[in-house]
ModelCIF file with pLDDT and N, C-alpha, C, O atoms, coordinates in Angstrom:
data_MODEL
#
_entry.id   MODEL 
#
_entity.id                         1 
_entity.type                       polymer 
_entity.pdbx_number_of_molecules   1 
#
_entity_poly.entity_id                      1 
_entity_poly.type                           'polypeptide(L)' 
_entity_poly.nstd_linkage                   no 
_entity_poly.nstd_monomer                   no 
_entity_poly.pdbx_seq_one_letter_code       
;(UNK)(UNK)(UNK)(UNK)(UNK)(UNK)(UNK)(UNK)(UNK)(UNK)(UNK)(UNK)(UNK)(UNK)(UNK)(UNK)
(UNK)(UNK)(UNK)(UNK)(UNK)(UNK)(UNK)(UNK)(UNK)(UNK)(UNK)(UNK)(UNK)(UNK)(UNK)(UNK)
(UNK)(UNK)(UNK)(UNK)(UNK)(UNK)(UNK)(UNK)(UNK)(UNK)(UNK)(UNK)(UNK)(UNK)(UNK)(UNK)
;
_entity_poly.pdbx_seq_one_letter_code_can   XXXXXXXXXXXXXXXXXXXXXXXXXXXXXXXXXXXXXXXXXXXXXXXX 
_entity_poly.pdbx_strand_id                 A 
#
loop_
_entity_poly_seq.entity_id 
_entity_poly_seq.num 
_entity_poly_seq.mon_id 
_entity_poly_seq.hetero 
1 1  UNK n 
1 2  UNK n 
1 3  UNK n 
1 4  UNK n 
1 5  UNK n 
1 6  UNK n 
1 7  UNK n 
1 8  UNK n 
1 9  UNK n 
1 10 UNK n 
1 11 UNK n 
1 12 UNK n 
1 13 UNK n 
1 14 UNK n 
1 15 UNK n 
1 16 UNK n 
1 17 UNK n 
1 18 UNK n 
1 19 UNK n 
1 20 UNK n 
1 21 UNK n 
1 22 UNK n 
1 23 UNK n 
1 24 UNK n 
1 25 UNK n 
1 26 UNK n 
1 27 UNK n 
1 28 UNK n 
1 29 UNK n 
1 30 UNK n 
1 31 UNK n 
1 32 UNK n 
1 33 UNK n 
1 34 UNK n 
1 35 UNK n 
1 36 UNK n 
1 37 UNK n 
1 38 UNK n 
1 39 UNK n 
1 40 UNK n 
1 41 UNK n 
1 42 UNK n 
1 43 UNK n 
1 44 UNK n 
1 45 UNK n 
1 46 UNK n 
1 47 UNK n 
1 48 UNK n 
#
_struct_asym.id          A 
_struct_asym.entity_id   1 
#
loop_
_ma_qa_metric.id 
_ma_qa_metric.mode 
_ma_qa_metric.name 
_ma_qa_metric.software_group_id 
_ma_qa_metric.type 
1 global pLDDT . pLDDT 
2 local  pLDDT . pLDDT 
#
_ma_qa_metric_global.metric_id      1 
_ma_qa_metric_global.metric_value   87.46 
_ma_qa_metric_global.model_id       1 
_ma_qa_metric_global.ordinal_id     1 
#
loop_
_ma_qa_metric_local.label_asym_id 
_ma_qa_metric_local.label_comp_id 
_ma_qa_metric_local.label_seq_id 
_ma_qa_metric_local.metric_id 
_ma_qa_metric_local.metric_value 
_ma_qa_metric_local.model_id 
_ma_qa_metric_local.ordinal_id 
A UNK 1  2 59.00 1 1  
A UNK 2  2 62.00 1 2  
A UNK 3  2 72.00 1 3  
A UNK 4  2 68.00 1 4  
A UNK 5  2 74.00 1 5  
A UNK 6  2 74.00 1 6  
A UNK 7  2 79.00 1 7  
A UNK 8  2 81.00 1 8  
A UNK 9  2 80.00 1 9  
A UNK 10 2 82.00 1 10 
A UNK 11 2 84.00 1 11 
A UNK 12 2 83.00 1 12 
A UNK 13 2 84.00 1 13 
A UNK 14 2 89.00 1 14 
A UNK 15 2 91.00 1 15 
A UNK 16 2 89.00 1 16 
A UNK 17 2 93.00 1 17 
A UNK 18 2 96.00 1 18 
A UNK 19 2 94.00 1 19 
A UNK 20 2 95.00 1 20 
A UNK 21 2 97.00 1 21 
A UNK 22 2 97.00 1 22 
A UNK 23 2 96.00 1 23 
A UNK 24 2 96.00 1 24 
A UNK 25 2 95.00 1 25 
A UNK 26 2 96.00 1 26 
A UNK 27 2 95.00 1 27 
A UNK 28 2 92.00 1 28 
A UNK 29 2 93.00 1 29 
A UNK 30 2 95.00 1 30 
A UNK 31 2 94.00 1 31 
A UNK 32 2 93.00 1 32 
A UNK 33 2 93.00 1 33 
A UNK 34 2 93.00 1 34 
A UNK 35 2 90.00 1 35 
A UNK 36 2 92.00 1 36 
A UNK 37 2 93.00 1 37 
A UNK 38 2 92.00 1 38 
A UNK 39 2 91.00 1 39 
A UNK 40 2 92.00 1 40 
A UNK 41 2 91.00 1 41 
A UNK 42 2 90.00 1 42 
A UNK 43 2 88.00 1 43 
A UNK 44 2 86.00 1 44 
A UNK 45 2 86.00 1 45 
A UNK 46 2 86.00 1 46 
A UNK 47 2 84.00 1 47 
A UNK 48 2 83.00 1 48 
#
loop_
_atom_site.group_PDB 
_atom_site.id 
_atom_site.type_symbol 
_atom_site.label_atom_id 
_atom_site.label_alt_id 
_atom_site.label_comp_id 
_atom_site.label_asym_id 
_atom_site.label_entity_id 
_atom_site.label_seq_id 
_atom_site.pdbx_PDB_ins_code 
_atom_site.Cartn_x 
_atom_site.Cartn_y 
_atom_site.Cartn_z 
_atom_site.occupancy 
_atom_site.B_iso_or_equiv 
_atom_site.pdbx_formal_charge 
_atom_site.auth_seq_id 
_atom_site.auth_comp_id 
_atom_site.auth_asym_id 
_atom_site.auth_atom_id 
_atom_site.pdbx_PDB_model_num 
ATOM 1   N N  . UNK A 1 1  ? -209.951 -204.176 -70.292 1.00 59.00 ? 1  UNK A N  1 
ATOM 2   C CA . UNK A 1 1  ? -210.936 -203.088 -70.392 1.00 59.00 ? 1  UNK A CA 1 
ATOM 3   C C  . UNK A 1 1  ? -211.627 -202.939 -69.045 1.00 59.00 ? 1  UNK A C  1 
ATOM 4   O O  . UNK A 1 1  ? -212.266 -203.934 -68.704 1.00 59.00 ? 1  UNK A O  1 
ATOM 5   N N  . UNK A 1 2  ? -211.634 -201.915 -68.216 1.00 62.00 ? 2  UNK A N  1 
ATOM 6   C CA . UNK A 1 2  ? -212.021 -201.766 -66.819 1.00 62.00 ? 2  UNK A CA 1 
ATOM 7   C C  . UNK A 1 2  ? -212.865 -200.860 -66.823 1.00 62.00 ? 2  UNK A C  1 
ATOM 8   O O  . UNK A 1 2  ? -213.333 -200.519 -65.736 1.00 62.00 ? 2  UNK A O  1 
ATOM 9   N N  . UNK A 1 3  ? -213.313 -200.195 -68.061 1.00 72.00 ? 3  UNK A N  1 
ATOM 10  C CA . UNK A 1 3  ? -214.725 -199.474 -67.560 1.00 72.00 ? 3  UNK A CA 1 
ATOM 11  C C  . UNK A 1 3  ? -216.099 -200.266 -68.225 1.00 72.00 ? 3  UNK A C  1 
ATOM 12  O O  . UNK A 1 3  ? -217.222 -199.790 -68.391 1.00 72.00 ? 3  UNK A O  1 
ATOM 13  N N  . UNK A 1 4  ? -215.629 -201.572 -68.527 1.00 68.00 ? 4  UNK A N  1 
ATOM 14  C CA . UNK A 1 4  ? -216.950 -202.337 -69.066 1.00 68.00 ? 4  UNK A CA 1 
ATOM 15  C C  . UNK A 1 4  ? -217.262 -203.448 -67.672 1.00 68.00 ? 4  UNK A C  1 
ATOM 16  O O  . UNK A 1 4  ? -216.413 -203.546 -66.786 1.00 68.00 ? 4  UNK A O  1 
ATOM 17  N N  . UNK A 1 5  ? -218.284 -204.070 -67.630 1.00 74.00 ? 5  UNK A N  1 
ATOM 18  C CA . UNK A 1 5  ? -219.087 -204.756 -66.796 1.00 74.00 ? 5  UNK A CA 1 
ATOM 19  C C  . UNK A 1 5  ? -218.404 -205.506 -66.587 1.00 74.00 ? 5  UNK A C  1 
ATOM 20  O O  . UNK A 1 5  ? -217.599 -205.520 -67.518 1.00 74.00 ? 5  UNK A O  1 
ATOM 21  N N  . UNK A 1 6  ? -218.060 -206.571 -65.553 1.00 74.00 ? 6  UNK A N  1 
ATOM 22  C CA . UNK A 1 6  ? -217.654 -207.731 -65.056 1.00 74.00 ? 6  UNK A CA 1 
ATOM 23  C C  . UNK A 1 6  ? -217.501 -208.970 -66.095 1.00 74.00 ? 6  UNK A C  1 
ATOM 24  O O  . UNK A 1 6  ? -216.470 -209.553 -66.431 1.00 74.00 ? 6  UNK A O  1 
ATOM 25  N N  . UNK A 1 7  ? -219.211 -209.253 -66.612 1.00 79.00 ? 7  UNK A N  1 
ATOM 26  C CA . UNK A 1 7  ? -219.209 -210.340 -67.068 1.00 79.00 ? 7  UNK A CA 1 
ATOM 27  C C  . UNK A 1 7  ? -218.440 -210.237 -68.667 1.00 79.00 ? 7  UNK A C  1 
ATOM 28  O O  . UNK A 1 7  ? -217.933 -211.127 -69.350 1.00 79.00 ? 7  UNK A O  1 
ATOM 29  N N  . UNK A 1 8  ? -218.653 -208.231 -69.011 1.00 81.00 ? 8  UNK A N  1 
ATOM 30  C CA . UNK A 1 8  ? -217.603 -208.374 -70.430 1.00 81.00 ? 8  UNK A CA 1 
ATOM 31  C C  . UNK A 1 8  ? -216.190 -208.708 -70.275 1.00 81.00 ? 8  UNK A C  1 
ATOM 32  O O  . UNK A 1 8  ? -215.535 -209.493 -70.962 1.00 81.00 ? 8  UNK A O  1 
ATOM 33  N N  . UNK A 1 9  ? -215.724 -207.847 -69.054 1.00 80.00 ? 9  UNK A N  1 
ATOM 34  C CA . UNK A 1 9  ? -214.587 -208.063 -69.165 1.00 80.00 ? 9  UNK A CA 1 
ATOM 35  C C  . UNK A 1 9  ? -213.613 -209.340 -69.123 1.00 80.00 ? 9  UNK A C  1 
ATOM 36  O O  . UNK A 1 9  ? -212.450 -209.418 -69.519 1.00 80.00 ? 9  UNK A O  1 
ATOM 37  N N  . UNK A 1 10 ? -214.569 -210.487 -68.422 1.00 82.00 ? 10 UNK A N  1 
ATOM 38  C CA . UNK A 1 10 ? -214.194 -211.540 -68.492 1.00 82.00 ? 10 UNK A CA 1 
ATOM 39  C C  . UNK A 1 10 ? -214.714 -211.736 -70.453 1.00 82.00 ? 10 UNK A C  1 
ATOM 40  O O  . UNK A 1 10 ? -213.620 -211.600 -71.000 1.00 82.00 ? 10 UNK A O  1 
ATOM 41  N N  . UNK A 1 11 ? -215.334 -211.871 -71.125 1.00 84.00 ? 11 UNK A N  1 
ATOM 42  C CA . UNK A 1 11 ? -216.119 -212.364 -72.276 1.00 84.00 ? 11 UNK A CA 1 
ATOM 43  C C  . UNK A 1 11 ? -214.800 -211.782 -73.185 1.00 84.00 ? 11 UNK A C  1 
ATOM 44  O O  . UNK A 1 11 ? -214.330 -212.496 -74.070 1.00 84.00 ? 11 UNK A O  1 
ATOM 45  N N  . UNK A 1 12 ? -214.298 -210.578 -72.931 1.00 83.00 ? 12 UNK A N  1 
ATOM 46  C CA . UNK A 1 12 ? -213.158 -209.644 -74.143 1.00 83.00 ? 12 UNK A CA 1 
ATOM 47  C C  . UNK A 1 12 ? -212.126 -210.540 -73.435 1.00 83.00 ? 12 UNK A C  1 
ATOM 48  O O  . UNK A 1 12 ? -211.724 -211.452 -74.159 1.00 83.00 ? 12 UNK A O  1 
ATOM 49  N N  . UNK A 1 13 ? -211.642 -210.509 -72.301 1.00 84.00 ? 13 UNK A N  1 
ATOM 50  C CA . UNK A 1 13 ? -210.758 -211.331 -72.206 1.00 84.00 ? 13 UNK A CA 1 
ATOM 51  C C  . UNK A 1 13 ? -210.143 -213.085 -72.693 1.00 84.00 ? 13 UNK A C  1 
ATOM 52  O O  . UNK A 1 13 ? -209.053 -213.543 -73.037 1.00 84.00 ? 13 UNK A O  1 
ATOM 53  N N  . UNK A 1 14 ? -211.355 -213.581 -72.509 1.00 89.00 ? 14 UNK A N  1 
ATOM 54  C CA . UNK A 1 14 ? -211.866 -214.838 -73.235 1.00 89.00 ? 14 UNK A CA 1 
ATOM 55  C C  . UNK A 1 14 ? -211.839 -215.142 -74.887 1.00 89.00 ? 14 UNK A C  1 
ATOM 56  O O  . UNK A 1 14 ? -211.785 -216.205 -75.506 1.00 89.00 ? 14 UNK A O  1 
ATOM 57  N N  . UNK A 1 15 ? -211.911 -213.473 -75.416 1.00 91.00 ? 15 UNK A N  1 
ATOM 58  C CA . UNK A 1 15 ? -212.324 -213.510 -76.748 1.00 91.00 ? 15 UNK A CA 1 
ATOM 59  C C  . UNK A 1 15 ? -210.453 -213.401 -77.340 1.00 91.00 ? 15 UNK A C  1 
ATOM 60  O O  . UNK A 1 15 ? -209.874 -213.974 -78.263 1.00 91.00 ? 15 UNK A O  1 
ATOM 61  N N  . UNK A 1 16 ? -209.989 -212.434 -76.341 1.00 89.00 ? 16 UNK A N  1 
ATOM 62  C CA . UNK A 1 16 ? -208.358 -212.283 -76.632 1.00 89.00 ? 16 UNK A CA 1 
ATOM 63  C C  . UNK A 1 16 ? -207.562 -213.172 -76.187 1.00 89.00 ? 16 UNK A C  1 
ATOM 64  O O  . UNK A 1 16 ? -206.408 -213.079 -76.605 1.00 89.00 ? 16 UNK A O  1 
ATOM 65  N N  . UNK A 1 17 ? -207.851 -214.230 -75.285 1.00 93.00 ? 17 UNK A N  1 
ATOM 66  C CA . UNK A 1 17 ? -206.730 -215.602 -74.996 1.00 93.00 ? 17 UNK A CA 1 
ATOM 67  C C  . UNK A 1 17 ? -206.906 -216.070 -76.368 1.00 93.00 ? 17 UNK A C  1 
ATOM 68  O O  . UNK A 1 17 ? -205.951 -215.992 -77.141 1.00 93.00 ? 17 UNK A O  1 
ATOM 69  N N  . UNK A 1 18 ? -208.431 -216.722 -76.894 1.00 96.00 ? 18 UNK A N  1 
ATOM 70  C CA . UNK A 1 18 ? -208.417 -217.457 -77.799 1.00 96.00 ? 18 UNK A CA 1 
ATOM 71  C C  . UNK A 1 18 ? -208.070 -217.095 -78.909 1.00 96.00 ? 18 UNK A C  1 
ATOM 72  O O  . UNK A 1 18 ? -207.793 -217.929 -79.770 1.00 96.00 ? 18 UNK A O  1 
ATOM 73  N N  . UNK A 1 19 ? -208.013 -215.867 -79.125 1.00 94.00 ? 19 UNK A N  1 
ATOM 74  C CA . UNK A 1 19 ? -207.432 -215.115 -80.626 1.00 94.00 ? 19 UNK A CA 1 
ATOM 75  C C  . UNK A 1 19 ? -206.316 -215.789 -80.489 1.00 94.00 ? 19 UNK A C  1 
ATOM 76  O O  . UNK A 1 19 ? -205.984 -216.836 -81.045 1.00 94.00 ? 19 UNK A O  1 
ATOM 77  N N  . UNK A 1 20 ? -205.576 -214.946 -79.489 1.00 95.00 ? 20 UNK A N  1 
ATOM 78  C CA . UNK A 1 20 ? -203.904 -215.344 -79.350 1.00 95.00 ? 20 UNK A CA 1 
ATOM 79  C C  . UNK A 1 20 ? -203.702 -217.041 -79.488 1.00 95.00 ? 20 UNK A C  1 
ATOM 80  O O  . UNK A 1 20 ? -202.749 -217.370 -80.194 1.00 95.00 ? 20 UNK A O  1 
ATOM 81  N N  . UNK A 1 21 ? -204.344 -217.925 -79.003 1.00 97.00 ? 21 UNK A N  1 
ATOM 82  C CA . UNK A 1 21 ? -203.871 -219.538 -79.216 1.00 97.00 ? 21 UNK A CA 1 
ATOM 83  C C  . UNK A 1 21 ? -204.512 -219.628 -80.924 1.00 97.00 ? 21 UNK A C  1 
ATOM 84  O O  . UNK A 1 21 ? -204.138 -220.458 -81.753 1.00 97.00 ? 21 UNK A O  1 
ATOM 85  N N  . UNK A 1 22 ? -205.105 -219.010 -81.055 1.00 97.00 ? 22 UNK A N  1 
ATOM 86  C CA . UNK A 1 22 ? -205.517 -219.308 -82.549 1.00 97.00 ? 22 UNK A CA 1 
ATOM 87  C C  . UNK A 1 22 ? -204.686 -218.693 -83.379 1.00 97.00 ? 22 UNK A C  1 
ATOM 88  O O  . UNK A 1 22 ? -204.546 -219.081 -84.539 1.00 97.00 ? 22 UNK A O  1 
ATOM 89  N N  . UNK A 1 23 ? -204.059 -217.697 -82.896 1.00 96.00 ? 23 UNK A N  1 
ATOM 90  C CA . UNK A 1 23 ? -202.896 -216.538 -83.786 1.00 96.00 ? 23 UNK A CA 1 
ATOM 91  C C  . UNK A 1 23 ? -201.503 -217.542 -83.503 1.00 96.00 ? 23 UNK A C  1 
ATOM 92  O O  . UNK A 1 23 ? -200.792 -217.653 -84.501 1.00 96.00 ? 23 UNK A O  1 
ATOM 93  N N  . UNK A 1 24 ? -201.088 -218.190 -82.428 1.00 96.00 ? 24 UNK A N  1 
ATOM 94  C CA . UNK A 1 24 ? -200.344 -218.752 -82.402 1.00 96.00 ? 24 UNK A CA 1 
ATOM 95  C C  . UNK A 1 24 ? -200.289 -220.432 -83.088 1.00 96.00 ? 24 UNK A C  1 
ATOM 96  O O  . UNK A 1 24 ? -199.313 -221.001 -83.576 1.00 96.00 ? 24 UNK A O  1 
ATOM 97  N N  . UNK A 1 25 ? -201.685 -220.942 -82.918 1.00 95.00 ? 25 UNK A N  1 
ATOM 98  C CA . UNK A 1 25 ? -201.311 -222.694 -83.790 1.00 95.00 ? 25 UNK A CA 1 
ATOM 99  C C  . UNK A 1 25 ? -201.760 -221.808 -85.604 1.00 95.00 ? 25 UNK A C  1 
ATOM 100 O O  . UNK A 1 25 ? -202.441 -222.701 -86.108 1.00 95.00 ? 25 UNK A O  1 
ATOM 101 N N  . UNK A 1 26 ? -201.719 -220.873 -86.460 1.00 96.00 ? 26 UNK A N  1 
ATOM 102 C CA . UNK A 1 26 ? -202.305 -220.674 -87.404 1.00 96.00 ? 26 UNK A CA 1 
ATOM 103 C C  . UNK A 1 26 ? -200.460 -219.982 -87.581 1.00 96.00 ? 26 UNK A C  1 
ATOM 104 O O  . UNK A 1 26 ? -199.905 -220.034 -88.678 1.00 96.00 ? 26 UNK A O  1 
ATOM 105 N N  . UNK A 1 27 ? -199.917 -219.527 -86.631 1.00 95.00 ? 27 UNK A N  1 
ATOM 106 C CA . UNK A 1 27 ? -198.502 -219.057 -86.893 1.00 95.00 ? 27 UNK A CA 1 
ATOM 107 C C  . UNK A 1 27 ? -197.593 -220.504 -87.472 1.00 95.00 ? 27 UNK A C  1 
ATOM 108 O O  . UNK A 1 27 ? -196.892 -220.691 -88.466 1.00 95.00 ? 27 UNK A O  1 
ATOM 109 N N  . UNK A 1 28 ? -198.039 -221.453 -86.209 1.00 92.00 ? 28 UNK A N  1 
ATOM 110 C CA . UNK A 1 28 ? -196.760 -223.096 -86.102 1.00 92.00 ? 28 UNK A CA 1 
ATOM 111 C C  . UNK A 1 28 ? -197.118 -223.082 -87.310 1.00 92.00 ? 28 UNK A C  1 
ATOM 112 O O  . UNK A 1 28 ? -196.218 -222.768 -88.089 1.00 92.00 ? 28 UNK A O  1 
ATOM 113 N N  . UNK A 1 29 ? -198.773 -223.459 -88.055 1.00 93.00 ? 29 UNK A N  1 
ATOM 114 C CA . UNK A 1 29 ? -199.344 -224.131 -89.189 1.00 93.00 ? 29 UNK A CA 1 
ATOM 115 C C  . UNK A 1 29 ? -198.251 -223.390 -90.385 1.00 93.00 ? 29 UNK A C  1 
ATOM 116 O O  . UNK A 1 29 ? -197.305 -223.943 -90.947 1.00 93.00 ? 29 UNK A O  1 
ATOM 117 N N  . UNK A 1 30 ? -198.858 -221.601 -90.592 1.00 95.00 ? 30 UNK A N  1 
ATOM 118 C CA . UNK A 1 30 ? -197.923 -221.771 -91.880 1.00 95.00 ? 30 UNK A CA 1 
ATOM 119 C C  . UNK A 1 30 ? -196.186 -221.866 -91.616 1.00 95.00 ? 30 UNK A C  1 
ATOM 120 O O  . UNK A 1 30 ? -195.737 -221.830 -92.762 1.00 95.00 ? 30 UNK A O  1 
ATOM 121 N N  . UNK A 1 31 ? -195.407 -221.935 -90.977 1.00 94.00 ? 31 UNK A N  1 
ATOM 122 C CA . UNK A 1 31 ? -194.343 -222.240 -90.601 1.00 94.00 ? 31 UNK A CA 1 
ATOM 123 C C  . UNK A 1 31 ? -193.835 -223.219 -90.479 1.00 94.00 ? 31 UNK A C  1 
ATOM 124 O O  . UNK A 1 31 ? -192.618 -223.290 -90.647 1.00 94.00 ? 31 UNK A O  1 
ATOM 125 N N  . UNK A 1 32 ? -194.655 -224.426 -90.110 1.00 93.00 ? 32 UNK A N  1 
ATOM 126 C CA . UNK A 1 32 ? -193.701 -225.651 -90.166 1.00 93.00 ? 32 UNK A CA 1 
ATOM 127 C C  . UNK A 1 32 ? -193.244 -226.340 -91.447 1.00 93.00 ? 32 UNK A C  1 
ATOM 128 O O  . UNK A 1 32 ? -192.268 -227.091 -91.423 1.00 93.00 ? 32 UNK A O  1 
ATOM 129 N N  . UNK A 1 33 ? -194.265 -225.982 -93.115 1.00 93.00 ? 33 UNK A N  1 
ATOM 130 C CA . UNK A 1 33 ? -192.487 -226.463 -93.858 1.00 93.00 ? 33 UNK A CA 1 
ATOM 131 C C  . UNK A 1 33 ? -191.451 -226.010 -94.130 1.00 93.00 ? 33 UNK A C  1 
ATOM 132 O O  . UNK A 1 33 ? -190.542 -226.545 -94.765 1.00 93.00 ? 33 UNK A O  1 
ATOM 133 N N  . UNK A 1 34 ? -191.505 -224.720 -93.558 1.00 93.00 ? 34 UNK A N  1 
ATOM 134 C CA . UNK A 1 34 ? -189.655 -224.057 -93.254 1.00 93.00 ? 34 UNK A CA 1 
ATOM 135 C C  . UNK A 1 34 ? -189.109 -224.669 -91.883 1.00 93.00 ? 34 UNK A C  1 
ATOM 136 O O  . UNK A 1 34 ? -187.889 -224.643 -91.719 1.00 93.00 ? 34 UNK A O  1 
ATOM 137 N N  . UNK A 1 35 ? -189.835 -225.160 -90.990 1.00 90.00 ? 35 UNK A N  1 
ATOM 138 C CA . UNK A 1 35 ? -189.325 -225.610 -89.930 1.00 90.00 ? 35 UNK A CA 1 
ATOM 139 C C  . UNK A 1 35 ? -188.592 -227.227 -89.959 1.00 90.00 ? 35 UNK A C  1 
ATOM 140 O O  . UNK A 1 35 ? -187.669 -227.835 -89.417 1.00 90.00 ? 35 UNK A O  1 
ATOM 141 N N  . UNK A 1 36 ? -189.814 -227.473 -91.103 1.00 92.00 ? 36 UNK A N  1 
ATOM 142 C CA . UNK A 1 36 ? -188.949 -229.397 -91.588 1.00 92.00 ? 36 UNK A CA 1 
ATOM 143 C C  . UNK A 1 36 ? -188.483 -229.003 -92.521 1.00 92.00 ? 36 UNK A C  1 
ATOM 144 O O  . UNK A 1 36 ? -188.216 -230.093 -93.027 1.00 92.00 ? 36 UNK A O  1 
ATOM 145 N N  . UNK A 1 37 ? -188.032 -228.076 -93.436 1.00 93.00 ? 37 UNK A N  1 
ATOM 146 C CA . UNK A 1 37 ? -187.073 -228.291 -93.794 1.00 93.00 ? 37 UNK A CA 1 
ATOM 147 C C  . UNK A 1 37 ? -185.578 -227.719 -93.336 1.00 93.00 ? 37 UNK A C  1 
ATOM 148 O O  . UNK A 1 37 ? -184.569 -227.986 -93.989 1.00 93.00 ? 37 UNK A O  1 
ATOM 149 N N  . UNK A 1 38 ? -185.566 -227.162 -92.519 1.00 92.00 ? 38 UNK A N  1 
ATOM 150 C CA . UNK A 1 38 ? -184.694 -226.696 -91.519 1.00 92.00 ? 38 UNK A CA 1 
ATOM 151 C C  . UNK A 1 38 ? -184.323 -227.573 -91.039 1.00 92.00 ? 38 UNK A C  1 
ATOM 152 O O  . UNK A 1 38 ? -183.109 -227.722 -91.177 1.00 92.00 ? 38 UNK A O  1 
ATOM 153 N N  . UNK A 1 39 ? -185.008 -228.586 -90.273 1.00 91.00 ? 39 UNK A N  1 
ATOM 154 C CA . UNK A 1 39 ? -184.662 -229.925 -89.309 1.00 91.00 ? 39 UNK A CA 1 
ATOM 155 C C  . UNK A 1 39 ? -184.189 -230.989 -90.589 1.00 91.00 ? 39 UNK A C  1 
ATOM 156 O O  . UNK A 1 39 ? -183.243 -231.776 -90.590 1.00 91.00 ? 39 UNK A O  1 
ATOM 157 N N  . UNK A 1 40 ? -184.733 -230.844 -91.174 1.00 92.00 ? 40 UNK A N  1 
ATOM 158 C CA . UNK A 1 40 ? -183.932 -231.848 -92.206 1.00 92.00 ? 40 UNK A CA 1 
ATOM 159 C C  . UNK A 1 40 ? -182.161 -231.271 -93.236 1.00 92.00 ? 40 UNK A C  1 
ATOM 160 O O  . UNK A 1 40 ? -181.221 -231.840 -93.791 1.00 92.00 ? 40 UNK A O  1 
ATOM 161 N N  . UNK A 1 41 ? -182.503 -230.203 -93.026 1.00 91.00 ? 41 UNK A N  1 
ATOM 162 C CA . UNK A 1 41 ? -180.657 -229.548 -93.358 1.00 91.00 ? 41 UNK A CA 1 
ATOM 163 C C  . UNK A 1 41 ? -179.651 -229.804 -92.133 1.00 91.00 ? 41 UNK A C  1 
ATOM 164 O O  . UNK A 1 41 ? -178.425 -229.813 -92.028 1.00 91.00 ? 41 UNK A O  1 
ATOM 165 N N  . UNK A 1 42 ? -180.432 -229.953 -91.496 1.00 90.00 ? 42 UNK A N  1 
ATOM 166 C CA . UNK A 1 42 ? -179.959 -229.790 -90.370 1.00 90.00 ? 42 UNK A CA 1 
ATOM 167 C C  . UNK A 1 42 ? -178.986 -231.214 -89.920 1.00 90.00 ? 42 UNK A C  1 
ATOM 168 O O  . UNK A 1 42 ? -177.823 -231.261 -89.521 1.00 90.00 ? 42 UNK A O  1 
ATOM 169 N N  . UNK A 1 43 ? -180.031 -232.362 -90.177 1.00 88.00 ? 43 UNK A N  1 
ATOM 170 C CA . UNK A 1 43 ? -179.849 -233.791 -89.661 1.00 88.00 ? 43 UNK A CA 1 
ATOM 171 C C  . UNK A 1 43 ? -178.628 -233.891 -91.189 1.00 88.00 ? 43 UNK A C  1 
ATOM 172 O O  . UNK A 1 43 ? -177.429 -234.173 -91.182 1.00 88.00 ? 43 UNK A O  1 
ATOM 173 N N  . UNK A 1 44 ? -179.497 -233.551 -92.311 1.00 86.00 ? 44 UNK A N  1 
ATOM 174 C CA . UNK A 1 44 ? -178.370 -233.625 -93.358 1.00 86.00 ? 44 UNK A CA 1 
ATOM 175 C C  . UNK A 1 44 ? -176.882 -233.278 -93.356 1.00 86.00 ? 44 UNK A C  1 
ATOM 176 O O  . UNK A 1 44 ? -176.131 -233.961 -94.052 1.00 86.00 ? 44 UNK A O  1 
ATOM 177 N N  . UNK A 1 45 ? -176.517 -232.516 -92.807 1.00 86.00 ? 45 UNK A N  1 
ATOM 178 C CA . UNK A 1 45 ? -175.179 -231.846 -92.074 1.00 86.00 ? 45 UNK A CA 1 
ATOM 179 C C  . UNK A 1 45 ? -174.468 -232.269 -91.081 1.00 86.00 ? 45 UNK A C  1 
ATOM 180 O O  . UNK A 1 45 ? -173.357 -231.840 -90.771 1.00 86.00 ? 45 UNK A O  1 
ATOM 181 N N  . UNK A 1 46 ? -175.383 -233.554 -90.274 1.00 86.00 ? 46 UNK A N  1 
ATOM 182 C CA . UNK A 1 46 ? -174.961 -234.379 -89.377 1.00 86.00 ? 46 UNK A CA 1 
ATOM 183 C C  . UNK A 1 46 ? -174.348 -235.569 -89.932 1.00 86.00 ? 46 UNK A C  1 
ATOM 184 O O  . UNK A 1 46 ? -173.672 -236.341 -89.253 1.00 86.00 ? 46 UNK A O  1 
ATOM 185 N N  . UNK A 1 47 ? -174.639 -235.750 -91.455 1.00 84.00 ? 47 UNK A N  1 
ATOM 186 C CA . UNK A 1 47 ? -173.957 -237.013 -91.388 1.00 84.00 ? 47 UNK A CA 1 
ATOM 187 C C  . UNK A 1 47 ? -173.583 -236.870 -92.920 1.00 84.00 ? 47 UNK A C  1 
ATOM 188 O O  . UNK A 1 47 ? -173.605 -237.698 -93.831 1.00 84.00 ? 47 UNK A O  1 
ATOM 189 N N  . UNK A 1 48 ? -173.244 -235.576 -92.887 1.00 83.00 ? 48 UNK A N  1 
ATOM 190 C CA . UNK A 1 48 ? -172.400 -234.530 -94.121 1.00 83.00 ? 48 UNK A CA 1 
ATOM 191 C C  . UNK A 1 48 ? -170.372 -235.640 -94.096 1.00 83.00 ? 48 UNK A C  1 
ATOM 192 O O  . UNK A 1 48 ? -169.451 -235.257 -94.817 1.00 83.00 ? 48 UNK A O  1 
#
């Protein structure tokens, strides 16, 4: 945003990294028991 003040644009920027790392560990969270159980079909098939 470049027609707001300095100190916002740093503050919106700040506010949108942390969304995004919070949008991303709240993504891993609901995803990883399709992810172990994926890794576990997986290892299962290894010694199929």
């Amino acid at each position: 945003y470049t027609d707001l003040p300095g100190w916002e644009q740093w503050a919106v920027n700040i506010t949108l990294i942390c969304g995004a790392i919070a949008g991303v560990i709240l993504t891993v969270a609901k995803t990883w028991p399709l992810l172990s159980r994926s890794i576990a079909v997986v290892n299962a098939s290894a010694v199929l």
